[in-house]
PDB file of N, CA and C in Angstrom:
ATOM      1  N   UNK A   1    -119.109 -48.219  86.709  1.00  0.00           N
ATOM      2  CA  UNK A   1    -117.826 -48.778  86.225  1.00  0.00           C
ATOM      3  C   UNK A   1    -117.781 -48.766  84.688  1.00  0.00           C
ATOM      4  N   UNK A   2    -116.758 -48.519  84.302  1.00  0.00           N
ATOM      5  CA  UNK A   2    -116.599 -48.375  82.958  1.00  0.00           C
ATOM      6  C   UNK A   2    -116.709 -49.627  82.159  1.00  0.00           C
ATOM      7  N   UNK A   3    -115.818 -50.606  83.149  1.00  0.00           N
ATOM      8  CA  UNK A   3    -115.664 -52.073  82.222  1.00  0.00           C
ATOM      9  C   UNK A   3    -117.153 -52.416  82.222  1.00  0.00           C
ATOM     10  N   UNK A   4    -118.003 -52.093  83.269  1.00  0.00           N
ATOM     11  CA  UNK A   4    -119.511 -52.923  83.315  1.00  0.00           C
ATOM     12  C   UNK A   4    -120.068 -52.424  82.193  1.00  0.00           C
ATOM     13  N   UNK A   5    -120.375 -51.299  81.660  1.00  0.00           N
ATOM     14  CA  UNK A   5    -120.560 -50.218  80.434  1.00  0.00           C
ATOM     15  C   UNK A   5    -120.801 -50.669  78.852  1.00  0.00           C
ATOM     16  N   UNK A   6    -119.045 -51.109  78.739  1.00  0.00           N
ATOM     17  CA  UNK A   6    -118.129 -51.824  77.961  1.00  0.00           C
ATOM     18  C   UNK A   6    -119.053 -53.158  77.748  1.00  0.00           C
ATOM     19  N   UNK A   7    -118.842 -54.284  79.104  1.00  0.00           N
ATOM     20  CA  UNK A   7    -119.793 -55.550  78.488  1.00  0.00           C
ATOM     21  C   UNK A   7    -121.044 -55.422  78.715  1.00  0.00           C
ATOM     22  N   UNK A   8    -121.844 -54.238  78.970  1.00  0.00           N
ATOM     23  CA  UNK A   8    -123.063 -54.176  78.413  1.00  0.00           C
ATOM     24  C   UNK A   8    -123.519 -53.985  77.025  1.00  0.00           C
ATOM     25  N   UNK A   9    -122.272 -53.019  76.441  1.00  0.00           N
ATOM     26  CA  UNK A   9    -122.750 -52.651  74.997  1.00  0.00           C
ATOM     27  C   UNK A   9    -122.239 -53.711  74.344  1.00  0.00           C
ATOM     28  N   UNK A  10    -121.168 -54.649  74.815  1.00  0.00           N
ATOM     29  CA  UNK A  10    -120.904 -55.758  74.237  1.00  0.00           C
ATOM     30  C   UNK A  10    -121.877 -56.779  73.970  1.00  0.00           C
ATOM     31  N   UNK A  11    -122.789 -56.855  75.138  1.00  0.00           N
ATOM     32  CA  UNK A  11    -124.252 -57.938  74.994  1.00  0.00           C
ATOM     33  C   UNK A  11    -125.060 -57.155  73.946  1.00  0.00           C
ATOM     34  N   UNK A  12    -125.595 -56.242  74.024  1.00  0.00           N
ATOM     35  CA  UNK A  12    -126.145 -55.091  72.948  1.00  0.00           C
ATOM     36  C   UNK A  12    -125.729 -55.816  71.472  1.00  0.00           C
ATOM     37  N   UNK A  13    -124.562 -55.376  71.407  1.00  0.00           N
ATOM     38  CA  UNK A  13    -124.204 -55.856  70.042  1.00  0.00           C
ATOM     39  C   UNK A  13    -124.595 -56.859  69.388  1.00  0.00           C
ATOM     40  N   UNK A  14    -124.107 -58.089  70.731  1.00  0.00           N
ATOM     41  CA  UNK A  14    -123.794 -59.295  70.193  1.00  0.00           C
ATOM     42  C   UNK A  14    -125.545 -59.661  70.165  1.00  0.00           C
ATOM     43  N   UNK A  15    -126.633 -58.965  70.941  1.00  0.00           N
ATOM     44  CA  UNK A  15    -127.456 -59.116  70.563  1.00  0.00           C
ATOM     45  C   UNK A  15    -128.292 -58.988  69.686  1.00  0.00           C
ATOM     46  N   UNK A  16    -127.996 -57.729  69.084  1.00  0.00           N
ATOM     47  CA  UNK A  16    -128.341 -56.805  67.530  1.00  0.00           C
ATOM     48  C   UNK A  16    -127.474 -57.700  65.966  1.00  0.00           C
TER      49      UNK A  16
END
């Protein structure tokens, strides 16, 4: 899924 994708790289980020 695309949206799952999306708030993965969103956690990524918000983790970096």
């Amino acid at each position: 899924n695309a949206l799952s994708m999306i708030r993965k790289q969103g956690i990524f980020r918000f983790f970096i």
